[in-house]
Protein backbone atom coordinates (compact mmCIF):
# COMPACT_ATOMS: atom_id res chain seq x y z
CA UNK A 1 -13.38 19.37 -35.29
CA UNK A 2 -12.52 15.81 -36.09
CA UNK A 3 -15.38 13.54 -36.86
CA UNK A 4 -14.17 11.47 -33.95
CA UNK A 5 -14.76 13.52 -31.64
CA UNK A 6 -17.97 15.52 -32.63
CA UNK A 7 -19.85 12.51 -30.93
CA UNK A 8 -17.55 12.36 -27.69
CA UNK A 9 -18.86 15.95 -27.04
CA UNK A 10 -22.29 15.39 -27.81
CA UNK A 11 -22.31 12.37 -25.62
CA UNK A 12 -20.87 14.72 -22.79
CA UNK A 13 -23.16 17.52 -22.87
CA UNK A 14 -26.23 15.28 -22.88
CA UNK A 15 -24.53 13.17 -19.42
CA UNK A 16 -23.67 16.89 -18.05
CA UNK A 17 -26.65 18.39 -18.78
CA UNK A 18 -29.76 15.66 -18.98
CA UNK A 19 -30.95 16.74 -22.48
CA UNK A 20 -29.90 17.07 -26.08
CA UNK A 21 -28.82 20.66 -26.83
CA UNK A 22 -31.28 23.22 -27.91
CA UNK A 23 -30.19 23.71 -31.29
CA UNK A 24 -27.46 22.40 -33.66
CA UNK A 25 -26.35 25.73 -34.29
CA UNK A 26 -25.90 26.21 -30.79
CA UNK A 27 -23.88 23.00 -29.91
CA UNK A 28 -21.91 23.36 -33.35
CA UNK A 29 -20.72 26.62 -31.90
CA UNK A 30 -19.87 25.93 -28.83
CA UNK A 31 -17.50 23.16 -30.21
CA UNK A 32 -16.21 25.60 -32.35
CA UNK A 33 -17.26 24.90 -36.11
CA UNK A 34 -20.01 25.85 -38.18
CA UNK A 35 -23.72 24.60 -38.08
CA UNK A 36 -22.50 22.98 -41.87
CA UNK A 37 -19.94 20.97 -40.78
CA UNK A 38 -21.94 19.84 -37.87
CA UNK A 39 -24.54 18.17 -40.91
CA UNK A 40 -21.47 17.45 -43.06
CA UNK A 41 -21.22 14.51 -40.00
CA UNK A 42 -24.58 13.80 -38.72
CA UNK A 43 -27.82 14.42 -40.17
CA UNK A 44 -29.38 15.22 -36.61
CA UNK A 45 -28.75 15.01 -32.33
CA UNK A 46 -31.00 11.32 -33.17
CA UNK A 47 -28.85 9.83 -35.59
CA UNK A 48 -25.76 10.48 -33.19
CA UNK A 49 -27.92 8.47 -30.76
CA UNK A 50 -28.47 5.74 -32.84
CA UNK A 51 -25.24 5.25 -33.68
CA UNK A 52 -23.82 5.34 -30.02
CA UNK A 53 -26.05 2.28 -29.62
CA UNK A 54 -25.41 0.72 -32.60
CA UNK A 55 -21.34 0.91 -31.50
CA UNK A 56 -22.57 -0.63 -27.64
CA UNK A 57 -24.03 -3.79 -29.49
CA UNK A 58 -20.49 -3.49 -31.38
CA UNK A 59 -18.79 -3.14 -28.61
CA UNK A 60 -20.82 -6.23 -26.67
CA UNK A 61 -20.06 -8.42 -29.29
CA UNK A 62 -16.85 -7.75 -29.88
CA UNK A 63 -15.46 -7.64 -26.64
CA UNK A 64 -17.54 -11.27 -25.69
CA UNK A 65 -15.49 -12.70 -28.83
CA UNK A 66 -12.57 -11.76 -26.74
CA UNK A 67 -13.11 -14.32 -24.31
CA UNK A 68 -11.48 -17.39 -23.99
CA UNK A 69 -14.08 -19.85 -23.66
CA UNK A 70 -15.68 -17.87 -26.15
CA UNK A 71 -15.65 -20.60 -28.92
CA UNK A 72 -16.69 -23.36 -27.40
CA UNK A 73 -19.86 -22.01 -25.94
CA UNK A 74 -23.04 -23.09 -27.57
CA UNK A 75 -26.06 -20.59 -29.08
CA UNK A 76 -27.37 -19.96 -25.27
CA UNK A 77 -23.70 -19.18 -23.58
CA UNK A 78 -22.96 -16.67 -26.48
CA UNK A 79 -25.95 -15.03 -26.00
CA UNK A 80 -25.88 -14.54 -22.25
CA UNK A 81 -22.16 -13.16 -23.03
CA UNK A 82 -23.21 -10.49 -24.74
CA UNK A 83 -26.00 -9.85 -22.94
CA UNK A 84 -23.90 -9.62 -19.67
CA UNK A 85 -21.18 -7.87 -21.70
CA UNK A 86 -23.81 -5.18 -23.10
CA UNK A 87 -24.64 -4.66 -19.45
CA UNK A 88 -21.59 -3.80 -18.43
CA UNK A 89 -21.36 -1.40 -20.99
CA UNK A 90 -24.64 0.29 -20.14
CA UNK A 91 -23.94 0.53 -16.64
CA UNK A 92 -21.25 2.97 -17.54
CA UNK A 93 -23.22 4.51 -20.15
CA UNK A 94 -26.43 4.79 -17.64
CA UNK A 95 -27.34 8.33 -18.34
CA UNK A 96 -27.44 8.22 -21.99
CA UNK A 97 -29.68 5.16 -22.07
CA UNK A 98 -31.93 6.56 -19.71
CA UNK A 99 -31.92 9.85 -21.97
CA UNK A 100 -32.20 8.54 -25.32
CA UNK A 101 -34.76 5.40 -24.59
CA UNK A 102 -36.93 7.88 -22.52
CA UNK A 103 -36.98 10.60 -24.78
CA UNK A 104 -37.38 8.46 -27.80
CA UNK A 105 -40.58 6.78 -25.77
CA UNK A 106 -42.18 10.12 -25.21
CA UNK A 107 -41.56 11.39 -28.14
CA UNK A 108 -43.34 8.51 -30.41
CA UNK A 109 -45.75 7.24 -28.42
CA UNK A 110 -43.63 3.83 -29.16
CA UNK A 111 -42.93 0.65 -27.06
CA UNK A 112 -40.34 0.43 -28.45
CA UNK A 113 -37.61 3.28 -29.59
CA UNK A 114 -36.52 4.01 -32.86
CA UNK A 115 -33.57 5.38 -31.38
CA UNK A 116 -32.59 1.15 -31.58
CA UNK A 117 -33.13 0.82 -34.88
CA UNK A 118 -29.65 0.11 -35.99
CA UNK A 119 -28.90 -1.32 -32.77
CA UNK A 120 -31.66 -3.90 -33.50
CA UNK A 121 -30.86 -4.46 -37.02
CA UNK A 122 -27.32 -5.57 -36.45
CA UNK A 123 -28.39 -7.58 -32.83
CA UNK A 124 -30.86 -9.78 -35.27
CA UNK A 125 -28.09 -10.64 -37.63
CA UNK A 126 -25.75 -12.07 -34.64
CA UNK A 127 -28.88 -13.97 -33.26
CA UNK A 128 -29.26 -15.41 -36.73
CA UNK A 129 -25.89 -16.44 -36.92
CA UNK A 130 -25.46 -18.36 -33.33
CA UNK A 131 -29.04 -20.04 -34.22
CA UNK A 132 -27.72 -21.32 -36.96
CA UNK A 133 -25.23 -22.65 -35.14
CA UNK A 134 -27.08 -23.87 -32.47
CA UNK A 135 -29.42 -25.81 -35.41
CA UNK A 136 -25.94 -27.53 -36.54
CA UNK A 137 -25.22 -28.52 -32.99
CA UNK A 138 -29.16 -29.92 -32.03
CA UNK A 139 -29.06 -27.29 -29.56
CA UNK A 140 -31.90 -25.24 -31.64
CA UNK A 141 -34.48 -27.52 -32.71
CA UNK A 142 -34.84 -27.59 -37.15
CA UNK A 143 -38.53 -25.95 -37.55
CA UNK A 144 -38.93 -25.05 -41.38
CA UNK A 145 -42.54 -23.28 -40.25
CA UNK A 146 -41.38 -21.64 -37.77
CA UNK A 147 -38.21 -21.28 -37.27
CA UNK A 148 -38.27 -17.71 -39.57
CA UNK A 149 -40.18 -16.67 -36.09
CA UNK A 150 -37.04 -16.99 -34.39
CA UNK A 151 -36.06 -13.40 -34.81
CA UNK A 152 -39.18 -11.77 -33.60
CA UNK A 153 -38.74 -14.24 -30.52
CA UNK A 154 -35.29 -12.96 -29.70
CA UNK A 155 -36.16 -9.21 -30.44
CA UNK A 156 -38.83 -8.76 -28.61
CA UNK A 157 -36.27 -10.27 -25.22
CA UNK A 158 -33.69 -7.73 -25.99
CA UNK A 159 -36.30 -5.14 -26.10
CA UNK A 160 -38.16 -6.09 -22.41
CA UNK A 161 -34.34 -6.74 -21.15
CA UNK A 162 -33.41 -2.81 -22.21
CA UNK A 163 -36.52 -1.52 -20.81
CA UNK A 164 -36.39 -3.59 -18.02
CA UNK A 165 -32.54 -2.26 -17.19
CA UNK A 166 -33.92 1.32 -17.51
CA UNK A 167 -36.36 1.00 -14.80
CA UNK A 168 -34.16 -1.18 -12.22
CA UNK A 169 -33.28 0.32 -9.23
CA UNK A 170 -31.51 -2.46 -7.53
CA UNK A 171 -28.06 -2.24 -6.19
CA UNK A 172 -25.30 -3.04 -9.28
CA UNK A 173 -28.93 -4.09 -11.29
CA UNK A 174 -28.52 -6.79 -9.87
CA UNK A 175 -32.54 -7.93 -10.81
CA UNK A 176 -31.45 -7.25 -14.06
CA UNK A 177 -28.88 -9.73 -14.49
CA UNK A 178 -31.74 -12.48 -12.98
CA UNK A 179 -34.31 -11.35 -16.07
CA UNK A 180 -31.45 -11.92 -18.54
CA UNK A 181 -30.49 -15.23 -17.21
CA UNK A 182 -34.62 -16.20 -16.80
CA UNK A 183 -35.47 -14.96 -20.53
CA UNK A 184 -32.55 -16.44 -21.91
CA UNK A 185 -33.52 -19.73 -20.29
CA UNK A 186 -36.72 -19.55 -21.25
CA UNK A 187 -36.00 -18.69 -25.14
CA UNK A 188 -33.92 -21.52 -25.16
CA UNK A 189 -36.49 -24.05 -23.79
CA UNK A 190 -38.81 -22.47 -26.67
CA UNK A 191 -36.21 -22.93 -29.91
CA UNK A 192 -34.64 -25.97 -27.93
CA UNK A 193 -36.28 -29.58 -28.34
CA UNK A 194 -39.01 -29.94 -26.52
CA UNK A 195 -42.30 -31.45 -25.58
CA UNK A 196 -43.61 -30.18 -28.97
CA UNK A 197 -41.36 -31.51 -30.88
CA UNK A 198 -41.74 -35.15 -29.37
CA UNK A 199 -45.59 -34.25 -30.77
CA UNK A 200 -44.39 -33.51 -34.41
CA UNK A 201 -42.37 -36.60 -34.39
CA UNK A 202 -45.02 -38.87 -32.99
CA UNK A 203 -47.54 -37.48 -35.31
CA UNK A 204 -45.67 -38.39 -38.33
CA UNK A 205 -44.97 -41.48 -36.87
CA UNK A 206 -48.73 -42.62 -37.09
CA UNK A 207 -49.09 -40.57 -40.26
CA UNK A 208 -46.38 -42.91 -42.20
CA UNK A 209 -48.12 -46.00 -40.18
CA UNK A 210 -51.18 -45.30 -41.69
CA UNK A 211 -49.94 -44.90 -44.82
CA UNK A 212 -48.21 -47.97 -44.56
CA UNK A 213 -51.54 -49.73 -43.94
């Protein structure tokens, strides 16, 4: 079988059937090659997970880029995009989230799944790069202390936004789409200028004054 589509029909049997297959020997099998070519491709059912979410964050990204307006959207627009755009993708991918994130939860004991690790590690990379461009623009506010934070901030929101999808039973998610726009909002107020930054500046104000004196 061709390494392209050894993942195709895992992805099937776990939407047809609501859980992994029993063994690798078994699934190998029933695709018709041997257990070692099976490893020869993946090292397990979980890494085949993990990468299926690593290529929807891909996907997101990618297909966002696509848009027109695309490049002249700030740090916040571009990250609503692909939020909205990784929705999409989910929606028609329902199953396998609810599978994977679920299983990975029970499994571990974990808030959050490992099955995202990949996933996550490439998401904090694109947040990286539109905060840096949102520092260029004045949209993200320069903190040298705490601006290495950043990351952790935006993380943590993709995390509560997956988990939050998983669990919404509104019609088209639509309660979903409200939390992204919210927690995207809300991010922004926090890496924006703001009311603390109007502190910092006043308190170096009378810090030079008095020096001055």
């Amino acid at each position: 079988m061709e390494p392209t589509l050894l993942k195709p029909a895992y992805l099937d049997y776990l939407r047809r059937h609501g859980h992994a297959p029993k063994t690798v020997f078994a699934f190998a099998d029933a695709q018709g090659i041997t257990e070692g070519e099976f490893y020869r491709q993946y090292a397990s059912f979980a890494a085949i997970d993990r990468e299926a979410w690593a290529e929807f964050g891909r996907e997101a990204r990618a297909q966002a880029a696509q848009e027109p307006a695309w490049q002249g959207y700030g740090a916040r627009e571009k990250l609503l995009a692909f939020y909205y755009t990784l929705l999409e993708i989910l929606k028609n991918n329902r199953s396998f989230a609810l599978l994977t994130l679920g299983r990975s939860q029970r499994r571990q004991f974990a808030v959050v799944p490992t099955v995202l690790r990949q996933f996550e590690a490439e998401f904090k990379e694109f947040v990286q790069e539109i905060l840096h461009e949102g520092r260029a623009t004045g949209e993200v506010a320069s903190r040298p202390f705490l601006q290495d934070g950043y990351g952790r901030i935006f993380l943590r929101q993709l995390q509560f936004l997956l988990l939050y999808f998983v669990r919404d039973e509104s019609a088209n998610f639509e309660r979903t789409d409200a939390a992204v726009e919210k927690a995207v909002t809300l991010s922004f107020d926090l890496v924006g200028r703001n009311t603390f930054d109007s502190a910092l500046d006043f308190g170096r104000f009378l810090l030079q004054k008095s020096h001055v004196g």
